[in-house]
N, C-alpha and C. Protein backbone atom coordinates (compact mmCIF):
# COMPACT_ATOMS: atom_id res chain seq x y z
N UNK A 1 17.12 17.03 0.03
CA UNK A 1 16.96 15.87 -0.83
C UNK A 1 16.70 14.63 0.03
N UNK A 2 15.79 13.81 -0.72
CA UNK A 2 15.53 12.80 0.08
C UNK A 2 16.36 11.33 0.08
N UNK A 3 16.93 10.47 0.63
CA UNK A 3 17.81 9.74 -0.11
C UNK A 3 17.19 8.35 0.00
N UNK A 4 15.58 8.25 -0.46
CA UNK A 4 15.17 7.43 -0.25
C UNK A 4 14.17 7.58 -1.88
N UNK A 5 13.84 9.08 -1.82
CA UNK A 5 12.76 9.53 -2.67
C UNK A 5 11.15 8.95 -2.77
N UNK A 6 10.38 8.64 -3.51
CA UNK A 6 9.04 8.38 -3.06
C UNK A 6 9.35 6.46 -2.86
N UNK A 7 10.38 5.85 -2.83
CA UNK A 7 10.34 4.84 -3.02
C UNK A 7 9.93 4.14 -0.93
N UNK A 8 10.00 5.26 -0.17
CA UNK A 8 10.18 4.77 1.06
C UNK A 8 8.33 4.71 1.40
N UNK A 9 7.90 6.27 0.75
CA UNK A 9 6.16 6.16 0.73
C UNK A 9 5.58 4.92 -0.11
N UNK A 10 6.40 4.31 -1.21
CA UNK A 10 5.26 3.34 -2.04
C UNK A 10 5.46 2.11 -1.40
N UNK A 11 6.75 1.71 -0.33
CA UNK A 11 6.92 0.41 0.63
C UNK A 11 5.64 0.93 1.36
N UNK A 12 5.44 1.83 2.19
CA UNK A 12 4.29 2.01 3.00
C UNK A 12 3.25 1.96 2.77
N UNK A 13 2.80 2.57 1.39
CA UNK A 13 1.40 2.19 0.97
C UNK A 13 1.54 1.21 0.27
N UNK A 14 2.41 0.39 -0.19
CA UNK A 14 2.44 -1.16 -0.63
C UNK A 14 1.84 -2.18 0.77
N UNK A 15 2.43 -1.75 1.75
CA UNK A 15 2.39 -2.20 3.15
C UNK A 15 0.44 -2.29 3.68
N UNK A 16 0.32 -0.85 3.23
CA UNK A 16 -1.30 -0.53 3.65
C UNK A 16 -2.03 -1.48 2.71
N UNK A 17 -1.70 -1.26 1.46
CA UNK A 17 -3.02 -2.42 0.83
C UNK A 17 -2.29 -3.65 0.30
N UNK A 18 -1.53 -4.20 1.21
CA UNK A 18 -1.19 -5.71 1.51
C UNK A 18 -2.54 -6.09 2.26
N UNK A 19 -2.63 -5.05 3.90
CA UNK A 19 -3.50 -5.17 4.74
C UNK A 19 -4.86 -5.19 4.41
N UNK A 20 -5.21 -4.72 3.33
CA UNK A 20 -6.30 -4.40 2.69
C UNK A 20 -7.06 -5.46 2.34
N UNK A 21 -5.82 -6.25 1.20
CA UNK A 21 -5.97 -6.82 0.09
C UNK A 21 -6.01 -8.35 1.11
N UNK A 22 -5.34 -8.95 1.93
CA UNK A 22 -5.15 -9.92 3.00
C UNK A 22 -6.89 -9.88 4.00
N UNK A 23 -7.64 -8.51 4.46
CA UNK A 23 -8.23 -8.77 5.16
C UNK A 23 -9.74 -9.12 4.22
N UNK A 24 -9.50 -8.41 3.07
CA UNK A 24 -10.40 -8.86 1.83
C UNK A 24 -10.26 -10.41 1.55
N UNK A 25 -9.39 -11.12 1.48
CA UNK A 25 -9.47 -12.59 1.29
C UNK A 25 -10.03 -12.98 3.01
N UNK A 26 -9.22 -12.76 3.90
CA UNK A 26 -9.87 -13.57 5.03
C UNK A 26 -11.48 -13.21 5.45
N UNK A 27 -11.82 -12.30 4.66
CA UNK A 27 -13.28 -11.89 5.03
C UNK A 27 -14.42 -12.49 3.72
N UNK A 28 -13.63 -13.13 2.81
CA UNK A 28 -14.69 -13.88 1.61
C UNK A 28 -16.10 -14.14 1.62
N UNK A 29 -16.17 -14.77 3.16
CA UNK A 29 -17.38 -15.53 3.30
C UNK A 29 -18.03 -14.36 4.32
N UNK A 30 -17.78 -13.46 4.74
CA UNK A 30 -18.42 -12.69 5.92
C UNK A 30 -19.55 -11.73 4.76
N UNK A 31 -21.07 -12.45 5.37
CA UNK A 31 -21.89 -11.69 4.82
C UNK A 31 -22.03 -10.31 5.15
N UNK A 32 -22.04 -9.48 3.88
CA UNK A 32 -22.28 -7.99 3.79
C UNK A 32 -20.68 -6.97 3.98
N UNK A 33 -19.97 -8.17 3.77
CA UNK A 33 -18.25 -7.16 4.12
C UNK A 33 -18.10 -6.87 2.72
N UNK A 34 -17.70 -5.44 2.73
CA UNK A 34 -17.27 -4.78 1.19
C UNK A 34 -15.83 -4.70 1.07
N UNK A 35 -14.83 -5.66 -0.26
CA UNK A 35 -14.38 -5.40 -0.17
C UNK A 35 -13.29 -4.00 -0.44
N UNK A 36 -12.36 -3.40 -0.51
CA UNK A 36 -11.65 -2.46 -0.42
C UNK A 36 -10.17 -2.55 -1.29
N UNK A 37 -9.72 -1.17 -1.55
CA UNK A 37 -8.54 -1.63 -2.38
C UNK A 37 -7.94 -0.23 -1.95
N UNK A 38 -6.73 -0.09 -2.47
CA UNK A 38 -5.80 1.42 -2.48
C UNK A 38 -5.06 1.25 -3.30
N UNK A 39 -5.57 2.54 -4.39
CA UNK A 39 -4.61 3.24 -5.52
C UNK A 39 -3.58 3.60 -5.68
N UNK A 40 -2.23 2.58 -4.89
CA UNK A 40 -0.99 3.07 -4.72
C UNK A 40 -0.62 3.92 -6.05
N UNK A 41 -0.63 4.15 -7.04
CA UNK A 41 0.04 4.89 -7.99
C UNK A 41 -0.96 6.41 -7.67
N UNK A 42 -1.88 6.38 -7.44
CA UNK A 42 -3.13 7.77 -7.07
C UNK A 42 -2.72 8.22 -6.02
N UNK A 43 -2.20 7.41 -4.55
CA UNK A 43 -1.51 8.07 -3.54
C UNK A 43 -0.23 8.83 -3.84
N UNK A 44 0.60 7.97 -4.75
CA UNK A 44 1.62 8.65 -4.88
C UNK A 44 1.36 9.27 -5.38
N UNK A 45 1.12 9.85 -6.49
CA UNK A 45 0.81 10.86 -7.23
C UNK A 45 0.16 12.15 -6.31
N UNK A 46 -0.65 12.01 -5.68
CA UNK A 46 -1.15 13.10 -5.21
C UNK A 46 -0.02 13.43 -3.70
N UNK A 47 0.52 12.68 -3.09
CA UNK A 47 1.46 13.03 -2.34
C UNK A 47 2.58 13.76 -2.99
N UNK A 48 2.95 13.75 -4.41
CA UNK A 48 4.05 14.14 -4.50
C UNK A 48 3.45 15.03 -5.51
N UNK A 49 1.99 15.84 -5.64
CA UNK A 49 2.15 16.97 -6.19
C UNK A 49 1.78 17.90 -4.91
N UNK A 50 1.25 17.52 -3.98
CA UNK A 50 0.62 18.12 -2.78
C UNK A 50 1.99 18.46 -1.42
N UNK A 51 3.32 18.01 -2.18
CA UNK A 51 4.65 17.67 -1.14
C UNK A 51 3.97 16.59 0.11
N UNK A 52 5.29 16.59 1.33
CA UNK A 52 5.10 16.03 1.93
C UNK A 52 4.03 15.93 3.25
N UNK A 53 3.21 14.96 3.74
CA UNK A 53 2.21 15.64 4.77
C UNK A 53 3.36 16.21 6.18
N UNK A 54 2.21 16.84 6.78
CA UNK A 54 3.07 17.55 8.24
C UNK A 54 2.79 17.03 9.09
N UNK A 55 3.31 16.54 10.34
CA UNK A 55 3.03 15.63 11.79
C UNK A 55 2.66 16.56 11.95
N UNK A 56 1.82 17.03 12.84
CA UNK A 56 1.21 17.98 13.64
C UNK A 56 1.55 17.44 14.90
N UNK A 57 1.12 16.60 15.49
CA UNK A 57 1.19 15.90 16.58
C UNK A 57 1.56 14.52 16.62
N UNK A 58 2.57 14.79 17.72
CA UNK A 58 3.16 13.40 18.32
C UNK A 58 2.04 12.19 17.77
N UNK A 59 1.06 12.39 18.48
CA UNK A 59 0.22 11.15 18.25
C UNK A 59 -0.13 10.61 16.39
N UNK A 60 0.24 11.49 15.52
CA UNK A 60 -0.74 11.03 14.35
C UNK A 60 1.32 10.49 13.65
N UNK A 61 0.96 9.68 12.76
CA UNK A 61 1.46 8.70 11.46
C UNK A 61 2.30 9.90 11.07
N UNK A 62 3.70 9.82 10.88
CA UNK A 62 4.74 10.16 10.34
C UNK A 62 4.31 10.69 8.99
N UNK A 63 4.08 9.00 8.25
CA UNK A 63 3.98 10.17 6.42
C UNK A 63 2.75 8.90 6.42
N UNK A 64 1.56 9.01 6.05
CA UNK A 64 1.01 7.48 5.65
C UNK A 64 -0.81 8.37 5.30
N UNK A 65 -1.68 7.38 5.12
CA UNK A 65 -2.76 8.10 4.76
C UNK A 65 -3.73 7.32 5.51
N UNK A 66 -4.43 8.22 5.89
CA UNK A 66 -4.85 7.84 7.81
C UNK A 66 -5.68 6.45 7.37
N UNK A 67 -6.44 5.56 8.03
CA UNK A 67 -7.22 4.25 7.75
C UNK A 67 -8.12 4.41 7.28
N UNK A 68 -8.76 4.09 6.30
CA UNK A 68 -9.75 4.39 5.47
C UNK A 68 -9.98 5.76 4.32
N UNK A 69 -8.94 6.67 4.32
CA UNK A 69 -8.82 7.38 3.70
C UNK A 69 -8.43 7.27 2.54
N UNK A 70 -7.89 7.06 1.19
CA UNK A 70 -8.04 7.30 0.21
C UNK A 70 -8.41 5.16 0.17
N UNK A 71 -9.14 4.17 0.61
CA UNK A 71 -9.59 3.17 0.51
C UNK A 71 -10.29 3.43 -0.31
N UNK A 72 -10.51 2.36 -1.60
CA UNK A 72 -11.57 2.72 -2.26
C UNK A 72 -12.48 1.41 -2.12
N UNK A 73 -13.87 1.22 -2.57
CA UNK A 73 -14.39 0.13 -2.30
C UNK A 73 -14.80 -0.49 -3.53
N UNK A 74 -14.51 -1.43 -3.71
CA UNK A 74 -14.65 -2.58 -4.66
C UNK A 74 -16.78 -2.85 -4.88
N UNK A 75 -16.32 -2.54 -6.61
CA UNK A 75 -17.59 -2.80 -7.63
C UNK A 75 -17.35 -4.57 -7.60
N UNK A 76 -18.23 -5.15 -7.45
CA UNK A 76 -17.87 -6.82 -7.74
C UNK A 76 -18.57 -6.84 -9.62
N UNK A 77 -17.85 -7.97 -9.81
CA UNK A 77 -18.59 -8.56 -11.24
C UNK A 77 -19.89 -9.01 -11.07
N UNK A 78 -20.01 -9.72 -10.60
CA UNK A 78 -21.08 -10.57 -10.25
C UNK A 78 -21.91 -9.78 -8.71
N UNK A 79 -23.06 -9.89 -8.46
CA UNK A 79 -23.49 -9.19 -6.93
C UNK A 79 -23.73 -10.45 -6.28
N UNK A 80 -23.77 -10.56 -5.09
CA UNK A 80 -24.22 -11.68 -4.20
C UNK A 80 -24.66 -11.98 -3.36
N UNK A 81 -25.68 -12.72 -3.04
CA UNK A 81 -26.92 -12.52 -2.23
C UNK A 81 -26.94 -12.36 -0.61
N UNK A 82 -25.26 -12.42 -0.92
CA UNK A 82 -25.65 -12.13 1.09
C UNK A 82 -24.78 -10.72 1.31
N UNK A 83 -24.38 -9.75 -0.11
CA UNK A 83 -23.89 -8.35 0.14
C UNK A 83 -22.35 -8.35 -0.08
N UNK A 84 -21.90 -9.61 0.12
CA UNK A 84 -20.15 -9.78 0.11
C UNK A 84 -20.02 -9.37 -1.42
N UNK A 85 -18.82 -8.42 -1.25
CA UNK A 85 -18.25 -7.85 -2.54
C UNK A 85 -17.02 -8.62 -2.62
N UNK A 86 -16.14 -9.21 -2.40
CA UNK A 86 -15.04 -10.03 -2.35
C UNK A 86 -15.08 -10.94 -3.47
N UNK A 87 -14.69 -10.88 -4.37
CA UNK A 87 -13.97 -12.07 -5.25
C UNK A 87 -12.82 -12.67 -4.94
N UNK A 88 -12.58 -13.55 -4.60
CA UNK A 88 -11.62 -14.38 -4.30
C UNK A 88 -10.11 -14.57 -4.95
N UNK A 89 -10.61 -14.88 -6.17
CA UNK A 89 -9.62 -15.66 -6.97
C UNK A 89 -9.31 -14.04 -7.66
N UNK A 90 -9.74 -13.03 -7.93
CA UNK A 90 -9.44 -11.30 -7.73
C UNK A 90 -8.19 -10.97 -6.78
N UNK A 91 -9.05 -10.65 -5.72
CA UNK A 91 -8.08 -10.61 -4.56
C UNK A 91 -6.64 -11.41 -4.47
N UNK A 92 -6.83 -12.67 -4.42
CA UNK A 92 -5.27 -13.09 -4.55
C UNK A 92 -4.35 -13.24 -5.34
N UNK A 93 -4.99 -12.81 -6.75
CA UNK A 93 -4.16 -12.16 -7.77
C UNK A 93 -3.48 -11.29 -7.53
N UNK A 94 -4.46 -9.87 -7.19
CA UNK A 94 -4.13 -8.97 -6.58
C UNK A 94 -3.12 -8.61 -5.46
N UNK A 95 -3.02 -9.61 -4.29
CA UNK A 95 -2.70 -9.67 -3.25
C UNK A 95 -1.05 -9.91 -3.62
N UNK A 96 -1.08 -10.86 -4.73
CA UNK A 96 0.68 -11.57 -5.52
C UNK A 96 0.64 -10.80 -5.81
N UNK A 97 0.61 -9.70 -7.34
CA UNK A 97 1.07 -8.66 -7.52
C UNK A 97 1.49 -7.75 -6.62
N UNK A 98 0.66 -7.09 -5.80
CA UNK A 98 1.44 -6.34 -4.52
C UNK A 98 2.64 -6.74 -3.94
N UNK A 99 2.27 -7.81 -3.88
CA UNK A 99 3.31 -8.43 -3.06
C UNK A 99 5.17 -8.69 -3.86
N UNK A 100 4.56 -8.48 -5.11
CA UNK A 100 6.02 -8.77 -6.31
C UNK A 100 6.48 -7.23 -6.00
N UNK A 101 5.27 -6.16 -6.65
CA UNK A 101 5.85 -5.29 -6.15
C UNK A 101 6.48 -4.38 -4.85
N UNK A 102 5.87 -5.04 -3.59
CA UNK A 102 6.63 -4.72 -2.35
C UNK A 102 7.93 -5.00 -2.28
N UNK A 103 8.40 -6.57 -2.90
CA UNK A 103 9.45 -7.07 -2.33
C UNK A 103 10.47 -6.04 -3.75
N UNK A 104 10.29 -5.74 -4.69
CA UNK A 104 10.66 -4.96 -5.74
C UNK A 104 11.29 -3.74 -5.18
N UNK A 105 10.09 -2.92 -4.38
CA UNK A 105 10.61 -1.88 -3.66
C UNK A 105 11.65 -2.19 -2.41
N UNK A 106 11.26 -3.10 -2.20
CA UNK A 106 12.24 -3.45 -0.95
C UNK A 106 13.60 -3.07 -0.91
N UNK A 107 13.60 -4.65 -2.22
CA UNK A 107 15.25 -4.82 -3.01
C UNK A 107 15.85 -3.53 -3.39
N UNK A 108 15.03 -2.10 -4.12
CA UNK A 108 15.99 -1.24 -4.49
C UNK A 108 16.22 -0.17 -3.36
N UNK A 109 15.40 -0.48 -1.89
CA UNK A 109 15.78 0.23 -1.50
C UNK A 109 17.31 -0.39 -0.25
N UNK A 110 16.88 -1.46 -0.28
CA UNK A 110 18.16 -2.23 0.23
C UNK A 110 19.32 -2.16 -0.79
N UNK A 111 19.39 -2.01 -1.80
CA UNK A 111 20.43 -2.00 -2.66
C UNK A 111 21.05 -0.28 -2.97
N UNK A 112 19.88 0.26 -2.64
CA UNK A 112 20.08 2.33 -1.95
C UNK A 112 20.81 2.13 -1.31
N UNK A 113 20.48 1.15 0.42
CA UNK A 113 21.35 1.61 1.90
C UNK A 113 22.61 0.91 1.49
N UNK A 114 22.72 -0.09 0.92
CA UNK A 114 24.17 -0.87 0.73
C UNK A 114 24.83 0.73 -0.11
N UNK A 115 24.35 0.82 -1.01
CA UNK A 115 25.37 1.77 -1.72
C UNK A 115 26.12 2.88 -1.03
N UNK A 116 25.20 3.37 0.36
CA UNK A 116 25.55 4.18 1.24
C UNK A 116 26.33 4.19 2.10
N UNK A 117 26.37 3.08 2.62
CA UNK A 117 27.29 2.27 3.25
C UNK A 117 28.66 1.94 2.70
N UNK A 118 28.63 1.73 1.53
CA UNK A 118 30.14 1.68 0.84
C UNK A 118 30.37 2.84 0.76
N UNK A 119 29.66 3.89 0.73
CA UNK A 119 30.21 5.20 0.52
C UNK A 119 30.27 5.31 1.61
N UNK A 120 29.84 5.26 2.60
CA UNK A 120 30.43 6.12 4.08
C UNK A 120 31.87 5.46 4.64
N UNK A 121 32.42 3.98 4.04
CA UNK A 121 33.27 3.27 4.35
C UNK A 121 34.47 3.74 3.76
N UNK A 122 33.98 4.39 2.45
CA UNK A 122 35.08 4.93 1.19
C UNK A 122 35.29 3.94 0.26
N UNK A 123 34.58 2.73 -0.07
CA UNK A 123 34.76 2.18 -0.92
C UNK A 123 34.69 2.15 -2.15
């Protein structure tokens, strides 16, 4: 049993398309940059019908989904003449929501280790 459950994978891929969603706003104006997104509820989902991935080797990512791999790339509303897919005022919508929900996951998983902690104390 895990005593974290998928809540420790959705901090991590909350984590990945923070990075995503952050390098998509600082890249607005960079002609021909596409931006990108990740299906945290599609990762999880397929991680937890597929179980957990396997380290093979020292060198590769514990549990995470390698860089650019399940990224998906952003359809814009509008097209624009120098190729940039980035909507702006999108993105940092986007970027707050993630971000409500990171600190969401955070809190219950800090409020997990406290509970553990009183139990290992006997409280």
């Amino acid at each position: 049993m895990e005593l974290f459950g998928i809540h420790e994978r959705a901090l991590y891929l909350r984590s990945q398309r923070s990075e995503l969603l952050s390098s998509n706003i600082f890249n607005a104006a960079t002609p021909n940059f596409k931006a990108q997104d990740l299906d945290v509820a599609a990762e999880l989902q397929a991680s937890s019908d597929n179980g957990p991935l396997e380290q093979t080797s020292a060198g590769h990512f514990a549990s995470a989904t390698a860089p650019d791999q399940g990224a998906l790339y952003r359809v814009p509303a509008e097209a624009s003449l120098d190729g940039n897919t980035v909507d702006l005022a999108y993105e940092q919508v986007q970027f707050s929501q993630n971000a409500v929900q990171y600190r969401a996951t955070l809190s219950f998983l800090n409020s997990r280790i406290s509970n553990v902690r009183r139990a290992l104390r006997g409280e």
